[in-house]
Protein backbone atom coordinates (compact mmCIF):
# COMPACT_ATOMS: atom_id res chain seq x y z
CA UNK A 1 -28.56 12.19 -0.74
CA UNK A 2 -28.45 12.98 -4.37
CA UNK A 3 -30.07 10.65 -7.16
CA UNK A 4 -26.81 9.55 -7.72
CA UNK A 5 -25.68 7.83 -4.59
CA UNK A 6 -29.00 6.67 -4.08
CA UNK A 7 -29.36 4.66 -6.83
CA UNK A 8 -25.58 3.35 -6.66
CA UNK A 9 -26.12 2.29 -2.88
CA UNK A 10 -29.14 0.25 -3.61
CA UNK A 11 -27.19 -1.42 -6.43
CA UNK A 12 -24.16 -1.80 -4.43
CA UNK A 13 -26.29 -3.58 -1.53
CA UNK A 14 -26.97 -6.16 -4.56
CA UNK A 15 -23.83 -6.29 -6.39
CA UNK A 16 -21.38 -5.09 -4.14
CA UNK A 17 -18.38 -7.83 -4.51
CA UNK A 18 -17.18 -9.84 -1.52
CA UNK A 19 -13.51 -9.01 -0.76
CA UNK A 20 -11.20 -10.08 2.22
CA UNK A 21 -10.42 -6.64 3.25
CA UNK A 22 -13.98 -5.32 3.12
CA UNK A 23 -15.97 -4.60 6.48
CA UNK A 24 -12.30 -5.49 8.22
CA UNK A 25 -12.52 -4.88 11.94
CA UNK A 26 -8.92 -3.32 11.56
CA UNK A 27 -7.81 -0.53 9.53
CA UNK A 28 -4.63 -1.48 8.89
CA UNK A 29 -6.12 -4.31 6.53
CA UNK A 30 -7.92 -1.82 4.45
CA UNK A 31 -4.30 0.64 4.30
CA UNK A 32 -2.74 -2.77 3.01
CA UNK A 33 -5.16 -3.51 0.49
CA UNK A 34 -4.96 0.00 -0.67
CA UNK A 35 -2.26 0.26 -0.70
CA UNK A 36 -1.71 -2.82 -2.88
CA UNK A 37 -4.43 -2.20 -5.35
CA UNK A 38 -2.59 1.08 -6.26
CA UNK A 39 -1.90 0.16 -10.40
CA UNK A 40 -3.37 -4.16 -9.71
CA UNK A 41 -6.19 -5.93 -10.74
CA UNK A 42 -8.39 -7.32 -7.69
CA UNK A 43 -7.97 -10.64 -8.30
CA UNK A 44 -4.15 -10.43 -8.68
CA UNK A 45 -4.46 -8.77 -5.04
CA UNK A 46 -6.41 -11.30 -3.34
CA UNK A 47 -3.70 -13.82 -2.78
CA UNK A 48 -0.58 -11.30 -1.97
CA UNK A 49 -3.44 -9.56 0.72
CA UNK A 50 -3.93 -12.95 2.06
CA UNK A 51 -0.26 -13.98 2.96
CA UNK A 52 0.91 -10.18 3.84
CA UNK A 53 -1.98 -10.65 6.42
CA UNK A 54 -0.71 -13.66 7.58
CA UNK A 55 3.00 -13.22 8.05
CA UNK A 56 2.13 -9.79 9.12
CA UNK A 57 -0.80 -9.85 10.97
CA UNK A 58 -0.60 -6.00 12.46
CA UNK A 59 1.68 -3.42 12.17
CA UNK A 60 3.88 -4.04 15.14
CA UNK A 61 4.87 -7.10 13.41
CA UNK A 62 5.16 -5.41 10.07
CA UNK A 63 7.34 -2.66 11.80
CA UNK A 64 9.49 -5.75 13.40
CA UNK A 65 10.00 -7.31 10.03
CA UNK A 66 13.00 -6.89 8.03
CA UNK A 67 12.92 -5.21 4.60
CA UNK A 68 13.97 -8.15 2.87
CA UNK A 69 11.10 -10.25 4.35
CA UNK A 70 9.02 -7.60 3.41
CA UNK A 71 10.34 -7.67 0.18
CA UNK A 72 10.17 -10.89 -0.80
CA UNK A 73 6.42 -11.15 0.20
CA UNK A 74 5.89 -8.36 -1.63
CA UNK A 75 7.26 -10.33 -4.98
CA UNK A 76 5.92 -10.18 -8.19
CA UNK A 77 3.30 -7.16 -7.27
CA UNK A 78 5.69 -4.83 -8.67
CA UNK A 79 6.24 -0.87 -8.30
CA UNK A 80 7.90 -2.03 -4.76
CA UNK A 81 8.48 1.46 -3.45
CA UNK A 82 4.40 0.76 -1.89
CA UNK A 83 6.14 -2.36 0.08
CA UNK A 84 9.01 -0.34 0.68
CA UNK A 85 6.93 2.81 2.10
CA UNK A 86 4.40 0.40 3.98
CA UNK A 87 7.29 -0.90 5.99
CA UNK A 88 8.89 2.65 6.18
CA UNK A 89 5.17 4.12 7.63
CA UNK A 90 4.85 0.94 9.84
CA UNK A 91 7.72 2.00 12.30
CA UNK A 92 6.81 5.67 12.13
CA UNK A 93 3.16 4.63 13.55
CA UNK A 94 4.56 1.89 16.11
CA UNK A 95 6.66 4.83 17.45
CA UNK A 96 4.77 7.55 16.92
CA UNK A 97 1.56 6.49 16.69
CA UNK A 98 1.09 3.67 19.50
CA UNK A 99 0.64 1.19 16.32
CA UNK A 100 -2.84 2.40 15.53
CA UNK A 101 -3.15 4.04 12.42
CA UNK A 102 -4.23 7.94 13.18
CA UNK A 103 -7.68 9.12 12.71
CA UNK A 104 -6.23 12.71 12.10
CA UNK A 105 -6.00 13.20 8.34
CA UNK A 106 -3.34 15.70 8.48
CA UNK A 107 -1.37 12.72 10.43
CA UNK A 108 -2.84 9.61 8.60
CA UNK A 109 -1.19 12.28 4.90
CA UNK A 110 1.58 12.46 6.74
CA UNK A 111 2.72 8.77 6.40
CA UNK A 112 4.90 7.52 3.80
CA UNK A 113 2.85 6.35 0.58
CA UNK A 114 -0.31 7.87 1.75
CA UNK A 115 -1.62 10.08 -0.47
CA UNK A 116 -5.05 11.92 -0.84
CA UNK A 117 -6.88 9.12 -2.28
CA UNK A 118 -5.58 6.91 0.14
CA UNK A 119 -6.69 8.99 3.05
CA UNK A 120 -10.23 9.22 1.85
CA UNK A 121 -10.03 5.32 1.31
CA UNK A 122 -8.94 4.41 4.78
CA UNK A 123 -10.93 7.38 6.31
CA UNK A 124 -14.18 6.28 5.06
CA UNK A 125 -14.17 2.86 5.07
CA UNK A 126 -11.97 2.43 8.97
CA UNK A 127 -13.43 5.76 10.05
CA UNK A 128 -16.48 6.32 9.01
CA UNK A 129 -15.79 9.60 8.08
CA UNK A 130 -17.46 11.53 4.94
CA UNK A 131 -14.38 11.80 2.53
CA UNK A 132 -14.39 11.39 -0.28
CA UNK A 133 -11.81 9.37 -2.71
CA UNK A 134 -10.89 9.27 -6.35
CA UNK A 135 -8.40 6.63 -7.69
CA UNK A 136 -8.32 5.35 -11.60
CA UNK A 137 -11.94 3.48 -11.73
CA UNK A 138 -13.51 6.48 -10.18
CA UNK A 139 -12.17 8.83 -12.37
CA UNK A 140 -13.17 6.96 -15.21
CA UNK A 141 -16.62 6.60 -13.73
CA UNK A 142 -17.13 10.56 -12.74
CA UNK A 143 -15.62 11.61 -16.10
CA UNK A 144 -18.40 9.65 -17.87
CA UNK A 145 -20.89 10.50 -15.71
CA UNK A 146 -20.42 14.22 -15.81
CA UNK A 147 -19.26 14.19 -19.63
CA UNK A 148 -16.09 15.80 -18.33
CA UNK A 149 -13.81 17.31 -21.28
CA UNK A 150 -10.87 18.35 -19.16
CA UNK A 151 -7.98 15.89 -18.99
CA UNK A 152 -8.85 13.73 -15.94
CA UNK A 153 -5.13 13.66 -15.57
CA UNK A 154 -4.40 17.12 -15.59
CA UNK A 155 -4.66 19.15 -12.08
CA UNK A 156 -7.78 20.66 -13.63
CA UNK A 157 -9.48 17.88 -14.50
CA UNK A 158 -8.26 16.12 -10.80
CA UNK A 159 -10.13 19.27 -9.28
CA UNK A 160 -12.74 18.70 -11.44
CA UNK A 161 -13.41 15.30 -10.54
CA UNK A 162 -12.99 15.59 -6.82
CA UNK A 163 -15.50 18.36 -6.48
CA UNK A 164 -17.92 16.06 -8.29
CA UNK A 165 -17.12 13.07 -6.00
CA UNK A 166 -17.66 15.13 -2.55
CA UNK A 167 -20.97 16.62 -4.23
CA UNK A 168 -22.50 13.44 -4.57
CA UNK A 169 -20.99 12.04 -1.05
CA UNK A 170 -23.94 10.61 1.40
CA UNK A 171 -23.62 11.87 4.66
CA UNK A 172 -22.77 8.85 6.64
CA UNK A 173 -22.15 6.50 3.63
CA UNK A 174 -18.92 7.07 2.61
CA UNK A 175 -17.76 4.29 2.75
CA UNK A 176 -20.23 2.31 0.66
CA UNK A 177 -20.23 4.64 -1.61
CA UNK A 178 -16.45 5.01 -2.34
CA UNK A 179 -16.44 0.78 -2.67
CA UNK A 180 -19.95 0.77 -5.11
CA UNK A 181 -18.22 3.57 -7.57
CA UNK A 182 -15.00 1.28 -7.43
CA UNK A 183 -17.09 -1.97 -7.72
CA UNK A 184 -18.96 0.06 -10.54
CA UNK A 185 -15.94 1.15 -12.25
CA UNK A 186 -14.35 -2.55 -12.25
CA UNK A 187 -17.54 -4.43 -13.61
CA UNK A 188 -19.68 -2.00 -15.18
CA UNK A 189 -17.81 1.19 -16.39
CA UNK A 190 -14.40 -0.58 -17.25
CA UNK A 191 -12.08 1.33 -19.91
CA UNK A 192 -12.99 -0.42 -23.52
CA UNK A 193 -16.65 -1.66 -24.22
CA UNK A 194 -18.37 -0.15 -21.27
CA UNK A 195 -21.38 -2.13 -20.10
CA UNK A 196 -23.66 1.20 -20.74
CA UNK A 197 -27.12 -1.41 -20.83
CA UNK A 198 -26.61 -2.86 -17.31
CA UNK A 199 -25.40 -0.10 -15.86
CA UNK A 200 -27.77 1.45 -12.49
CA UNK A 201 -26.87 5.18 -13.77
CA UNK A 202 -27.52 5.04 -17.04
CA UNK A 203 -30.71 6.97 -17.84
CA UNK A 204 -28.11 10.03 -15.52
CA UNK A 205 -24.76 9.36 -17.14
CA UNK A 206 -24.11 12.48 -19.77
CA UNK A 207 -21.61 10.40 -21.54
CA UNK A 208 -24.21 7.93 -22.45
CA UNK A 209 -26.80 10.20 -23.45
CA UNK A 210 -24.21 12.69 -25.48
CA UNK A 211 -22.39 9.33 -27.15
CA UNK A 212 -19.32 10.20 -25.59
CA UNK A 213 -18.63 6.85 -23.25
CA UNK A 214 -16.28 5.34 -25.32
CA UNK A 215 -14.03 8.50 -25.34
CA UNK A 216 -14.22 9.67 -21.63
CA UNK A 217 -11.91 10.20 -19.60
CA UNK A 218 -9.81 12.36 -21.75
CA UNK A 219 -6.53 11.80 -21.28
CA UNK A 220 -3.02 13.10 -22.00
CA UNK A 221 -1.40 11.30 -25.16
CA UNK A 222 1.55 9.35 -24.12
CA UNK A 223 4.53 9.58 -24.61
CA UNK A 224 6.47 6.75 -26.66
CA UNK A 225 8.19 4.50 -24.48
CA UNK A 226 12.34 3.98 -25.14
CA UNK A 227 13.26 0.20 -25.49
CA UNK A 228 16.63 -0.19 -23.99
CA UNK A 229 19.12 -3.47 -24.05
CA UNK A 230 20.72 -5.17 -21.16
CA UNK A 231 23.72 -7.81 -20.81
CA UNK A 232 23.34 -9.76 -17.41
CA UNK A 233 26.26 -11.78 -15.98
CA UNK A 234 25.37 -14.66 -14.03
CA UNK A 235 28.88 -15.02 -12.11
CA UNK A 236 30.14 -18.28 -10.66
CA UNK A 237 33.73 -18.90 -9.17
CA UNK A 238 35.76 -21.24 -11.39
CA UNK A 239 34.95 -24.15 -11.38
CA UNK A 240 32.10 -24.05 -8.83
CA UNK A 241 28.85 -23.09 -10.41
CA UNK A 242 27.31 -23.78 -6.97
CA UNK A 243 27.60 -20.27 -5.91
CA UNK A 244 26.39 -16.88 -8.17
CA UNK A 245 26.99 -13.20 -7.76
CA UNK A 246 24.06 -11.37 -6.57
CA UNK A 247 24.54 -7.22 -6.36
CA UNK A 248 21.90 -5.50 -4.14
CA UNK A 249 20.53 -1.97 -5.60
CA UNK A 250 19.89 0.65 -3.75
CA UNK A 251 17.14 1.53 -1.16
CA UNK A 252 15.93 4.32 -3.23
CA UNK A 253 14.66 4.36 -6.94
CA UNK A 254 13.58 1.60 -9.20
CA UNK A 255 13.14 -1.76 -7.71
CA UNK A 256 14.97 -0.19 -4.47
CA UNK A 257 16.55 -2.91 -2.10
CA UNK A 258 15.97 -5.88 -4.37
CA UNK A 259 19.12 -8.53 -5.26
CA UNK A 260 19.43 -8.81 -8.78
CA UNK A 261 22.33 -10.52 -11.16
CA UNK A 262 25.24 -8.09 -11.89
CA UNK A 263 23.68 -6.10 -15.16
CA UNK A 264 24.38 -2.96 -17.65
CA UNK A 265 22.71 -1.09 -20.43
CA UNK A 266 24.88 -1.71 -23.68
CA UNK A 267 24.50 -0.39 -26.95
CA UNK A 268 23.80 -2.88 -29.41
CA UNK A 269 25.90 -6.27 -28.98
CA UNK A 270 25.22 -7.69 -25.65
CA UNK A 271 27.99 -10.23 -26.46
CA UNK A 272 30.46 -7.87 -27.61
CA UNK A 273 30.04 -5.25 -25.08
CA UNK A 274 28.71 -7.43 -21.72
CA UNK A 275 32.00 -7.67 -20.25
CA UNK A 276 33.36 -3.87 -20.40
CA UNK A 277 30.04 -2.84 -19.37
CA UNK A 278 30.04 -5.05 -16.19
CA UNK A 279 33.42 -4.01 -15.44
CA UNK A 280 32.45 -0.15 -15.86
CA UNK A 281 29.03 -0.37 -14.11
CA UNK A 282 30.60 -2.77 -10.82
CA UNK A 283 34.53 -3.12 -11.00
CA UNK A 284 33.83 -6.43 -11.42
CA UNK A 285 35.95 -8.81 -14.19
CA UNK A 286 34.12 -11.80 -15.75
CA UNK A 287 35.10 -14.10 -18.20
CA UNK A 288 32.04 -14.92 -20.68
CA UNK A 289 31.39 -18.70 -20.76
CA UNK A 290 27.84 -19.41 -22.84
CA UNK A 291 24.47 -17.66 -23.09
CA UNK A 292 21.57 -18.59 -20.96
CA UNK A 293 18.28 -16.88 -22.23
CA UNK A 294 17.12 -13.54 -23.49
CA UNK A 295 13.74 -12.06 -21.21
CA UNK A 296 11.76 -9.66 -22.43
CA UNK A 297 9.98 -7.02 -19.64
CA UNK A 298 7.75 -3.89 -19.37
CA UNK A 299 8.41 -1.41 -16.89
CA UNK A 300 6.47 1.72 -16.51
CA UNK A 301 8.40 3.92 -18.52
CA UNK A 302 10.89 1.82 -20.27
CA UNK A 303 11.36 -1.64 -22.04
CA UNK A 304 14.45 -3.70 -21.96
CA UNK A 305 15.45 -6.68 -23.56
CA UNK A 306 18.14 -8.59 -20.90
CA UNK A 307 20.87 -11.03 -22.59
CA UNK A 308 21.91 -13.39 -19.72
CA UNK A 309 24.95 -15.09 -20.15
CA UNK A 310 26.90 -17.28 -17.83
CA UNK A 311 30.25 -15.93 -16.55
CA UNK A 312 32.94 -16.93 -14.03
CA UNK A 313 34.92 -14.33 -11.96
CA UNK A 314 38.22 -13.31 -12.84
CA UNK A 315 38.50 -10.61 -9.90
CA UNK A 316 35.32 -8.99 -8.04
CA UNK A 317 35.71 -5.41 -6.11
CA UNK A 318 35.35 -5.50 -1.89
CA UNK A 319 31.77 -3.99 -2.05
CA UNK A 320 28.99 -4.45 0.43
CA UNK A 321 26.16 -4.86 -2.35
CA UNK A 322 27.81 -7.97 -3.88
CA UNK A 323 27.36 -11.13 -2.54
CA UNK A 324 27.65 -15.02 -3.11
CA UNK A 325 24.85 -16.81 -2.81
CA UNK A 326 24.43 -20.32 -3.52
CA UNK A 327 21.89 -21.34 -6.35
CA UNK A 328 19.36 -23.20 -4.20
CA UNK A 329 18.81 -20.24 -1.51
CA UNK A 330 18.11 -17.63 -4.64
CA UNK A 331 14.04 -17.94 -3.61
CA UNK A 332 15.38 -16.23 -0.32
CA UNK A 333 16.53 -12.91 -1.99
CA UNK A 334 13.44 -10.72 -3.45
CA UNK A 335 14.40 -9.87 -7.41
CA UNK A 336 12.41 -8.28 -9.88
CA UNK A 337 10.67 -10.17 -12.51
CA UNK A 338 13.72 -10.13 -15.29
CA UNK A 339 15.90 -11.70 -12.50
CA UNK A 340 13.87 -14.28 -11.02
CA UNK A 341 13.33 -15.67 -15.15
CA UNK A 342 17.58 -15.59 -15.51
CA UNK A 343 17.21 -17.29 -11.90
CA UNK A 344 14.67 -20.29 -13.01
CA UNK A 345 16.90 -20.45 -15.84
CA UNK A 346 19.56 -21.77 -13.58
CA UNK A 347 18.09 -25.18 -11.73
């Protein structure tokens, strides 16, 4: 056991926080709360773990569930291809797997949205195996540590960083040791203003003795992020605002399987242009009536800006992925966060 891991188990023992997932009799809990932590804060995760776990309470009856069940418990944790690949790997283990999750890495890789740190997450902490794991906090955390100038988000620097993780690895501690350098990175080595004086590896950490703390992990510069404009059309029939159009998008990509209201990119007048666009993007003719709200969101990659407006139907296309759906069943149907504002908008 190196210095390291010694000193980071004892403080873990101490400090170590108390989560609903942790020391979990079942695996699958831990793949679920990996899984969800992927890009969220703890405390966001908490209550979604809590209610998956609940409504789902193994992975037969996750496997059983439909995606839009899934879906909508899934709400508002965004980046939905995890919920999407959690229900897709749930099947593939209830037929494949006898609905245990496999203890064979190569299998356990194998699933969709498992990835390497994922496998040395559940591995460690189900299993009991000596793998090690490296998501964003420990990264962070090793990069400090080891006064590492490579980009930490460069396959180098991943390399890098791995080797350093398995070094310091206690045989037969795994999976303490993966959860103290996460607790460590969340509380104690978090990205601006690192808590360097109540840190347990401080008189070790490089970073901290070369200065360099506040500037580790390197990372690739970004790039600047397009802002692009959206009209939305919230469709009734004439006369009956009961009822709106709801289109469906498609399984794969971007918010993949979620109902949303009938939308398209336009160029620079969302009044002007909202009703060729429509028409262009879903065959579907609207008549404008008055505007509803304007909702600003931040995707990953992007920015839009989404101009709602109220519209009645003048003709709509015979196409699967539309569908009426009165106002007061819209919590039923999972949206995004741009759509469920322009649906609050409505009561």
């Amino acid at each position: 056991m190196t210095a390291l891991s010694r000193v980071l188990l004892k403080w873990y023992r101490q400090h170590g926080r108390v989560l609903p997932w942790r020391n979990h009799p079942d695996p699958y809990a831990v793949w679920v709360s990996e899984i969800m932590l992927q890009q969220t804060r703890v405390d966001t995760v908490i209550s979604y773990f809590e209610k998956w776990m609940k409504l789902f309470p193994d992975i037969q009856s996750l496997a059983n569930a439909s995606e839009r069940d899934v879906l909508n418990t899934w709400e508002g944790l965004g980046y939905y291809s995890r919920a999407r690949n959690l229900h897709k790997a749930a099947k593939i283990v209830s037929e494949k797997f006898n609905g245990e999750l496999p203890r064979n890495l190569d299998d356990l890789h194998s699933l969709p949205g498992i990835g390497r740190y994922t496998v040395g997450a559940i591995a460690s902490m189900s299993f009991g195996m000596d793998e090690p794991t490296l998501d964003g906090n420990l990264r962070r955390v090793f990069s400090r540590l080891y006064d590492v100038t490579e980009f930490a988000d460069s396959p180098v620097g991943e390399k890098i960083l791995w080797e350093l993780a398995a070094q310091n690895l206690p045989k037969g501690k795994a999976g303490d040791y993966n959860q103290a350098l996460m607790d460590l990175g969340a509380t104690i080595c978090i990205p601006k203003n690192p808590r360097c004086l109540i840190c347990p590896l401080m008189t070790i950490c490089q970073s901290r003795e070369n200065g360099t703390q506040d500037i580790r992990p390197v990372l690739k510069p970004k790039k600047k992020v397009p802002h692009y404009i959206h009209a939305a059309a919230v469709v009734s029939r004439v006369g009956n605002p009961t009822y709106v159009l709801l289109a469906q998008r498609p399984s794969k990509g971007l918010l993949g399987g979620m109902w949303e209201f009938p939308n398209a990119r336009v160029e620079s007048d969302p009044i002007r242009e909202l009703t060729k666009t429509i028409n262009a993007a879903y065959k579907l003719k609207v008549k404008r009536k008055d505007a509803l709200g304007v909702i600003q969101h931040a995707y990953t990659h992007f920015k839009v800006t989404v101009h709602a407006f109220r519209c009645e139907a003048v003709s709509i296309p015979k196409d699967k992925s539309l569908k009426w759906v009165r106002v007061d069943e819209l919590d039923d149907y999972p949206m995004g966060k741009v759509d469920r504002a322009i649906a609050r908008m409505l009561w």
